[in-house]
PDB file of N, CA and C in Angstrom:
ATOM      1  N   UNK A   1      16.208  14.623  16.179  1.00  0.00           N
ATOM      2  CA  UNK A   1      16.762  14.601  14.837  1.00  0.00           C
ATOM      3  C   UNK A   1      16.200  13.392  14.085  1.00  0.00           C
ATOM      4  N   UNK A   2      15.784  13.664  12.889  1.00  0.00           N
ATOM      5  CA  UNK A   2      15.639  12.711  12.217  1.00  0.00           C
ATOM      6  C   UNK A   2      16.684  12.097  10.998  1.00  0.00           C
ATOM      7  N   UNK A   3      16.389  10.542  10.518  1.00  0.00           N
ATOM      8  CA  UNK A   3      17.403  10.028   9.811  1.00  0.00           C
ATOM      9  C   UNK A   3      16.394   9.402   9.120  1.00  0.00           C
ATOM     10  N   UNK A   4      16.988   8.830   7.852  1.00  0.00           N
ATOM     11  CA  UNK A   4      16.259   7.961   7.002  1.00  0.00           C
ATOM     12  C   UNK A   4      15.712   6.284   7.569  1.00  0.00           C
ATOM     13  N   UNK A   5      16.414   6.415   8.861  1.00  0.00           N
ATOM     14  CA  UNK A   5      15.814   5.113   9.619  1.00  0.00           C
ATOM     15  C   UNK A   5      14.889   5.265  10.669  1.00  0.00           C
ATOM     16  N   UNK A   6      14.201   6.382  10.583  1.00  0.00           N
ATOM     17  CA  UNK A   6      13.211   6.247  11.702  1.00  0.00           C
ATOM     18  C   UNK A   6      12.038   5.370  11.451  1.00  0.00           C
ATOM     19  N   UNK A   7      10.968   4.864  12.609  1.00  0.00           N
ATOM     20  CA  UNK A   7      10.338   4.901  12.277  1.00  0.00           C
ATOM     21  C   UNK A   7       9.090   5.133  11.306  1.00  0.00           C
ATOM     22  N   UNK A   8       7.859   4.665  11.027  1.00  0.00           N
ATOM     23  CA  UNK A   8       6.888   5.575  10.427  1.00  0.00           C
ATOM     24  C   UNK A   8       5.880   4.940  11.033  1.00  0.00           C
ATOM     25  N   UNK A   9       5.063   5.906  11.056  1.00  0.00           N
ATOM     26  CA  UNK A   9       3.360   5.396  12.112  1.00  0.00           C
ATOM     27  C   UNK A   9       2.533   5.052  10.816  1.00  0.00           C
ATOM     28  N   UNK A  10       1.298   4.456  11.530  1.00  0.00           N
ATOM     29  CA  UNK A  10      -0.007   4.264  10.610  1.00  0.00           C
ATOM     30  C   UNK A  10      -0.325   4.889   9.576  1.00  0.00           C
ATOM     31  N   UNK A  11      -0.404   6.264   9.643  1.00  0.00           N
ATOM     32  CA  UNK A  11      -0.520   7.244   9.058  1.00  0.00           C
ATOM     33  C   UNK A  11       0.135   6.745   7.575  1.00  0.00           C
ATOM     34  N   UNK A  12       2.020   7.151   7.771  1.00  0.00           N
ATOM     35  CA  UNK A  12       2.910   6.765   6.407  1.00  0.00           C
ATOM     36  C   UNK A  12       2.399   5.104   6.265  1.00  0.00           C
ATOM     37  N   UNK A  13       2.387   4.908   6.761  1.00  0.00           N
ATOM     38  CA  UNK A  13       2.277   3.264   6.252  1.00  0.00           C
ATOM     39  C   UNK A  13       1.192   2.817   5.393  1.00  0.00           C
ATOM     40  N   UNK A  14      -0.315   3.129   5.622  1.00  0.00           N
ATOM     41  CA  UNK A  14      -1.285   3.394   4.801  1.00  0.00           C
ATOM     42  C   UNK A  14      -0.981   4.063   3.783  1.00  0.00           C
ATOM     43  N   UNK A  15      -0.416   5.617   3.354  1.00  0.00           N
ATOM     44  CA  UNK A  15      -0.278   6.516   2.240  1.00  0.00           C
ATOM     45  C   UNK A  15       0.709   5.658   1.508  1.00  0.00           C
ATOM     46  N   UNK A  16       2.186   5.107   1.939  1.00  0.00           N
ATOM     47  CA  UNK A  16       2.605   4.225   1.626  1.00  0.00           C
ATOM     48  C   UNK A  16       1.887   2.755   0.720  1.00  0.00           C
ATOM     49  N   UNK A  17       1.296   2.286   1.236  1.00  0.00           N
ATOM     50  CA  UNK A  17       0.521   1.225   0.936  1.00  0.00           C
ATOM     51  C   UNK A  17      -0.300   1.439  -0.215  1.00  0.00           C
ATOM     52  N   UNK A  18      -1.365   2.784  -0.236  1.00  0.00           N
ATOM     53  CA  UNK A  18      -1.975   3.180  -1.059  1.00  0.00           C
ATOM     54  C   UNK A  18      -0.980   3.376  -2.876  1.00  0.00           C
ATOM     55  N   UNK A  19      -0.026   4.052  -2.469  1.00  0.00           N
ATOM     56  CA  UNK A  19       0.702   4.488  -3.634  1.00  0.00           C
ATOM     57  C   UNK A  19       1.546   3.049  -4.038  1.00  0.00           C
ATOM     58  N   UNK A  20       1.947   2.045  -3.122  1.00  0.00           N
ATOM     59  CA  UNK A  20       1.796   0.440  -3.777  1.00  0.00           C
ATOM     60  C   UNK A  20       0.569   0.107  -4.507  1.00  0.00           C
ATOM     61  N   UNK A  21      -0.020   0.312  -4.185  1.00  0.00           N
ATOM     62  CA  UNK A  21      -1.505   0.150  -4.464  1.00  0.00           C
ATOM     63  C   UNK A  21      -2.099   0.831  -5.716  1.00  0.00           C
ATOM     64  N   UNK A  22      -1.579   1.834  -6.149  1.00  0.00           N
ATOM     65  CA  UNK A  22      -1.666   2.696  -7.169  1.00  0.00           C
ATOM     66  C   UNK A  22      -1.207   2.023  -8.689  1.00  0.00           C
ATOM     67  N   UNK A  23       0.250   1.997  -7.981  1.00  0.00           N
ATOM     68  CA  UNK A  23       1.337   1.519  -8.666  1.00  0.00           C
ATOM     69  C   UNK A  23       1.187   0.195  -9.724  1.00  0.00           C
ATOM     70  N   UNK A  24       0.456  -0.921  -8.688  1.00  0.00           N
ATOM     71  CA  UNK A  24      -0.107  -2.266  -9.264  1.00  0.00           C
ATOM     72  C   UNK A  24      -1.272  -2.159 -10.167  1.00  0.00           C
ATOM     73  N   UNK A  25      -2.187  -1.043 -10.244  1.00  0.00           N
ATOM     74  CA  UNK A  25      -3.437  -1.276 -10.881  1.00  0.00           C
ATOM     75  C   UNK A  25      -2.686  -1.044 -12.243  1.00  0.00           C
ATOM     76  N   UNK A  26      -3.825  -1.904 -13.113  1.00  0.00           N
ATOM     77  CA  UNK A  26      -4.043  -1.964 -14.196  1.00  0.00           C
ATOM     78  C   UNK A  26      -4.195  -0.991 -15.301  1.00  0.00           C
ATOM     79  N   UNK A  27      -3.560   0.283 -15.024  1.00  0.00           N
ATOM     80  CA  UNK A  27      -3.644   1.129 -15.636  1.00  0.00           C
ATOM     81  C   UNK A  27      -2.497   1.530 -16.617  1.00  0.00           C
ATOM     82  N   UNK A  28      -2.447   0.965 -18.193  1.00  0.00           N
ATOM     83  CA  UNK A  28      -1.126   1.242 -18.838  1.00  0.00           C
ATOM     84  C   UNK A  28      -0.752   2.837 -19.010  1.00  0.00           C
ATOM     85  N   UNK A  29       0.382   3.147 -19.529  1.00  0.00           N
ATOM     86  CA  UNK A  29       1.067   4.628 -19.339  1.00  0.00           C
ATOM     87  C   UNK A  29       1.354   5.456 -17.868  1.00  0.00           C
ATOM     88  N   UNK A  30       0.632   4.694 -16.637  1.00  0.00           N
ATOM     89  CA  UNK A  30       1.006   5.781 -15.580  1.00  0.00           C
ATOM     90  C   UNK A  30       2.084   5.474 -15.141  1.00  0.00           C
ATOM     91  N   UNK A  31       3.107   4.509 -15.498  1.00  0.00           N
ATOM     92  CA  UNK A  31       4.366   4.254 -14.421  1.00  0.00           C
ATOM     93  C   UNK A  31       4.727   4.089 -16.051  1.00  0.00           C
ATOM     94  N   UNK A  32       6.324   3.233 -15.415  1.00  0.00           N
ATOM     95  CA  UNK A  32       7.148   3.173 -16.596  1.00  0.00           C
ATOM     96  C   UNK A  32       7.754   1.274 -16.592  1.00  0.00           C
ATOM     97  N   UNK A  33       6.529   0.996 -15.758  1.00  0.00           N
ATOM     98  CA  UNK A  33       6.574  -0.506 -15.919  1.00  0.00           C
ATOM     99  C   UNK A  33       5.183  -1.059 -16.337  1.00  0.00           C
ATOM    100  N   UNK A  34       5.335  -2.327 -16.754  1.00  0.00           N
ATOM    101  CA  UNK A  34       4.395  -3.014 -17.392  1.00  0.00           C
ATOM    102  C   UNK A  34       2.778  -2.694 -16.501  1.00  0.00           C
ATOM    103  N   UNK A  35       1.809  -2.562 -16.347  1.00  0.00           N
ATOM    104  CA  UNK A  35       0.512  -2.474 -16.246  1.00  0.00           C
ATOM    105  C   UNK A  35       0.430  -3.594 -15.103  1.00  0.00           C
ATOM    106  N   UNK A  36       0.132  -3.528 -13.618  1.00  0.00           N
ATOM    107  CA  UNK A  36      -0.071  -4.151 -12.586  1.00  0.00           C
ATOM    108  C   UNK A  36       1.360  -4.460 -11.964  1.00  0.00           C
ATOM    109  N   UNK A  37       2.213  -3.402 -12.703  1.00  0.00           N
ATOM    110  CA  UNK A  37       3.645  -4.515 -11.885  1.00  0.00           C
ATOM    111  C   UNK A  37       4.507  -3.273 -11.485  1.00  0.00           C
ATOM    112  N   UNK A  38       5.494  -3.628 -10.592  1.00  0.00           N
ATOM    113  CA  UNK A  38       6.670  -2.387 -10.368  1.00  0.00           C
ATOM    114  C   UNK A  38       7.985  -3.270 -10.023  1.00  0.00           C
ATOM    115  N   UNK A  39       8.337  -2.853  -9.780  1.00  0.00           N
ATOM    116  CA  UNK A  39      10.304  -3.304  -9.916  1.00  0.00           C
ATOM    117  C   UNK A  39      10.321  -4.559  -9.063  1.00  0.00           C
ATOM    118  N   UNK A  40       9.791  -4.172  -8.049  1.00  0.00           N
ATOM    119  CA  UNK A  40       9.866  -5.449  -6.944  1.00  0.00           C
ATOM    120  C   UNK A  40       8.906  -6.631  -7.580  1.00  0.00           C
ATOM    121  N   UNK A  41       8.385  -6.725  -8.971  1.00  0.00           N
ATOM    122  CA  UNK A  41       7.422  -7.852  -9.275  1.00  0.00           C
ATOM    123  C   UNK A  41       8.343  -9.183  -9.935  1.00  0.00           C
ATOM    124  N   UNK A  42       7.496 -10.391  -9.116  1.00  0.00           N
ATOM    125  CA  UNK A  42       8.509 -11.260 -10.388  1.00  0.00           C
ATOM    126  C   UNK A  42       7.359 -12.112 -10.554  1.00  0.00           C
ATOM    127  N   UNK A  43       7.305 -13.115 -11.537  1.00  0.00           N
ATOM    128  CA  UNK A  43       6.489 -14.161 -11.800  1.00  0.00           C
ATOM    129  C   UNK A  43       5.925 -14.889 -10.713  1.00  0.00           C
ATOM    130  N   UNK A  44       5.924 -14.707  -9.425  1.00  0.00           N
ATOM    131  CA  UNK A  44       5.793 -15.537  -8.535  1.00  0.00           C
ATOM    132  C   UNK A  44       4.983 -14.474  -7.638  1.00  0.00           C
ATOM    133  N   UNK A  45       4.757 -13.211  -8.049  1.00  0.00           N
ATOM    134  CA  UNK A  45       4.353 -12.530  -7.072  1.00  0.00           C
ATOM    135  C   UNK A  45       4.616 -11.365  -6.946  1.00  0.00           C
ATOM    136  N   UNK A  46       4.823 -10.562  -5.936  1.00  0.00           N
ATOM    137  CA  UNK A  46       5.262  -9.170  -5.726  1.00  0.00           C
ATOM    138  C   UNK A  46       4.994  -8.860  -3.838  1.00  0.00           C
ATOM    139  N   UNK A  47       6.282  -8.978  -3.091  1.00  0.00           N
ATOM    140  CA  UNK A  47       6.047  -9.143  -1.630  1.00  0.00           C
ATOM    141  C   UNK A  47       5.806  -7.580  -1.051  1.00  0.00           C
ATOM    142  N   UNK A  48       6.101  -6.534  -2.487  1.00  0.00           N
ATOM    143  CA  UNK A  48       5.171  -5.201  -2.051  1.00  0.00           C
ATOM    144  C   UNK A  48       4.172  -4.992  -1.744  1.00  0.00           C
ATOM    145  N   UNK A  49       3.477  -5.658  -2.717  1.00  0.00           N
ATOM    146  CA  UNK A  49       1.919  -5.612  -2.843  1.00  0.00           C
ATOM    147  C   UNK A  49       1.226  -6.283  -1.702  1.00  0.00           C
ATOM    148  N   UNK A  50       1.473  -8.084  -1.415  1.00  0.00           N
ATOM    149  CA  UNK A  50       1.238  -8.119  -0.649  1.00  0.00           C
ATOM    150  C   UNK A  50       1.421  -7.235   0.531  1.00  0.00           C
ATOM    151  N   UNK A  51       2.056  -6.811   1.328  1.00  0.00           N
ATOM    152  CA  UNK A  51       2.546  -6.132   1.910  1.00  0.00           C
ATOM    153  C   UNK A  51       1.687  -4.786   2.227  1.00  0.00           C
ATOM    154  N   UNK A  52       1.500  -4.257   1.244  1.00  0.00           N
ATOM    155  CA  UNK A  52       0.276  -3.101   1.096  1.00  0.00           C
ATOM    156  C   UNK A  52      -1.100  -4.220   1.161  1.00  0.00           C
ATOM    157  N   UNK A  53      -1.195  -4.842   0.624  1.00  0.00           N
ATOM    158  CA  UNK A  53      -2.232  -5.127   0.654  1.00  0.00           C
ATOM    159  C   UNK A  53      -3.088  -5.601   2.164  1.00  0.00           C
ATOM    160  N   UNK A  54      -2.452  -6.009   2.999  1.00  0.00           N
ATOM    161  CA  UNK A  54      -2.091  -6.153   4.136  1.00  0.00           C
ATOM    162  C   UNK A  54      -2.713  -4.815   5.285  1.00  0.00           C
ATOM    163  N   UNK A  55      -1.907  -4.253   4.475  1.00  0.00           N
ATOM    164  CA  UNK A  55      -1.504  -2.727   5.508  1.00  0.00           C
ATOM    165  C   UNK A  55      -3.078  -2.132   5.791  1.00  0.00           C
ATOM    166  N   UNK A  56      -3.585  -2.235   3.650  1.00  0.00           N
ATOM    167  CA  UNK A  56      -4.941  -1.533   3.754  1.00  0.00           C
ATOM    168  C   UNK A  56      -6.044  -2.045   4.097  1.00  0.00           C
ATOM    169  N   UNK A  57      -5.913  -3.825   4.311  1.00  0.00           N
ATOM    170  CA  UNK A  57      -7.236  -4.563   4.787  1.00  0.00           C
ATOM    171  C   UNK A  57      -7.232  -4.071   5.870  1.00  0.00           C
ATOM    172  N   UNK A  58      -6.045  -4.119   7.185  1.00  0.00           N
ATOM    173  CA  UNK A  58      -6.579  -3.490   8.209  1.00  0.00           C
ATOM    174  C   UNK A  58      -6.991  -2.428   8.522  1.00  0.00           C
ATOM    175  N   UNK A  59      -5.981  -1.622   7.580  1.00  0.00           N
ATOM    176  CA  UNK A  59      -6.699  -0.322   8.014  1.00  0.00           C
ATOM    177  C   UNK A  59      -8.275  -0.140   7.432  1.00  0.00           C
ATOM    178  N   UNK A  60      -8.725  -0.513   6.211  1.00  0.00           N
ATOM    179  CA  UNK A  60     -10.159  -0.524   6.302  1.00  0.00           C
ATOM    180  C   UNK A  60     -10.944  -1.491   7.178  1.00  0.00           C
ATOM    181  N   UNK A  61     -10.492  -2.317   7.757  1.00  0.00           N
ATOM    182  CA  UNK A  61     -10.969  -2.564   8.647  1.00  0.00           C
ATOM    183  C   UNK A  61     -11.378  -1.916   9.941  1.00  0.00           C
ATOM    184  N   UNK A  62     -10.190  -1.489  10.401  1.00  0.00           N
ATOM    185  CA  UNK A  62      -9.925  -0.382  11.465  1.00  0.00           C
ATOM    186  C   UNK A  62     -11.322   0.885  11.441  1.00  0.00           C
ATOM    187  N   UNK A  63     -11.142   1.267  10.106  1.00  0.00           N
ATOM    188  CA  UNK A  63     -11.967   2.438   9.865  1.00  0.00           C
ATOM    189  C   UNK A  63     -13.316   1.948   9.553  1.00  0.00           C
ATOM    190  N   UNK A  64     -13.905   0.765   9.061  1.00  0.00           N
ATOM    191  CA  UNK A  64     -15.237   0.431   9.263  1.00  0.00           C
ATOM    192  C   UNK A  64     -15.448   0.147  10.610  1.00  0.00           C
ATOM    193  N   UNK A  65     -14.511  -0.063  11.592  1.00  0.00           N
ATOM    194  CA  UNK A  65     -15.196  -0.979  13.495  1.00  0.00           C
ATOM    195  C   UNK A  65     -15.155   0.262  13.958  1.00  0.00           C
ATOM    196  N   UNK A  66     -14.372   1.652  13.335  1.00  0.00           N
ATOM    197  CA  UNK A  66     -14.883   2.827  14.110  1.00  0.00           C
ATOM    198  C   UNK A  66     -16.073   3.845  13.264  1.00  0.00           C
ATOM    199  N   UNK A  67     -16.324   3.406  12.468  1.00  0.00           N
ATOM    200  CA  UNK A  67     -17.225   3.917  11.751  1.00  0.00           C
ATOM    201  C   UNK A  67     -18.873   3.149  12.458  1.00  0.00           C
ATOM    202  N   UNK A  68     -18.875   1.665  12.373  1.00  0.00           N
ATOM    203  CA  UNK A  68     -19.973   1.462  12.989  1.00  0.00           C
ATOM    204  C   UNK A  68     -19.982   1.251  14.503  1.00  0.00           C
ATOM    205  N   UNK A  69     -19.050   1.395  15.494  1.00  0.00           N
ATOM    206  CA  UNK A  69     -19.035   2.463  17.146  1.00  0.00           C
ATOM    207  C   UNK A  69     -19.430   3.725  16.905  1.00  0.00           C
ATOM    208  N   UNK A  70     -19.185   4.432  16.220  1.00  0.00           N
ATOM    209  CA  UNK A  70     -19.877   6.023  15.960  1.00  0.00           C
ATOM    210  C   UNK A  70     -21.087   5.993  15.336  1.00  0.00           C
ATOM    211  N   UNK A  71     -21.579   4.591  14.932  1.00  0.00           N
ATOM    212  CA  UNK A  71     -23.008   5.816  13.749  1.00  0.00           C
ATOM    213  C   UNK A  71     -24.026   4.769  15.238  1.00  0.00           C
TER     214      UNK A  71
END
């Protein structure tokens, strides 16, 4: 059974991360907050972003050290 407290693997955590990631760019009209920011932002920062930001260095990391083992 699942609950709203399970876990989430790599997988959600990246797609997750990405749509943080979305969220912050600089793009005015796509959200309904200011242009680079979302709810969790304050003058000092945003511990979402970091957070994603985080998530996706490794994982592109991850995916370039298996990208150059395979080629």
């Amino acid at each position: 059974m699942t609950s709203m407290y399970d876990e989430f693997n790599a997988t959600t955590a990246v797609t997750i991360a990405s749509l943080v990631e979305s969220q912050h760019a600089n793009t005015p009209g796509q959200s309904s907050y200011a242009p680079g920011t979302c709810a969790q932002c304050t003058p000092a920062g945003c511990a979402q972003k970091e957070w994603a930001d985080k998530i996706l260095a490794e994982h592109r990391a991850a995916r370039e050290a298996f990208r150059n083992r395979t080629s």
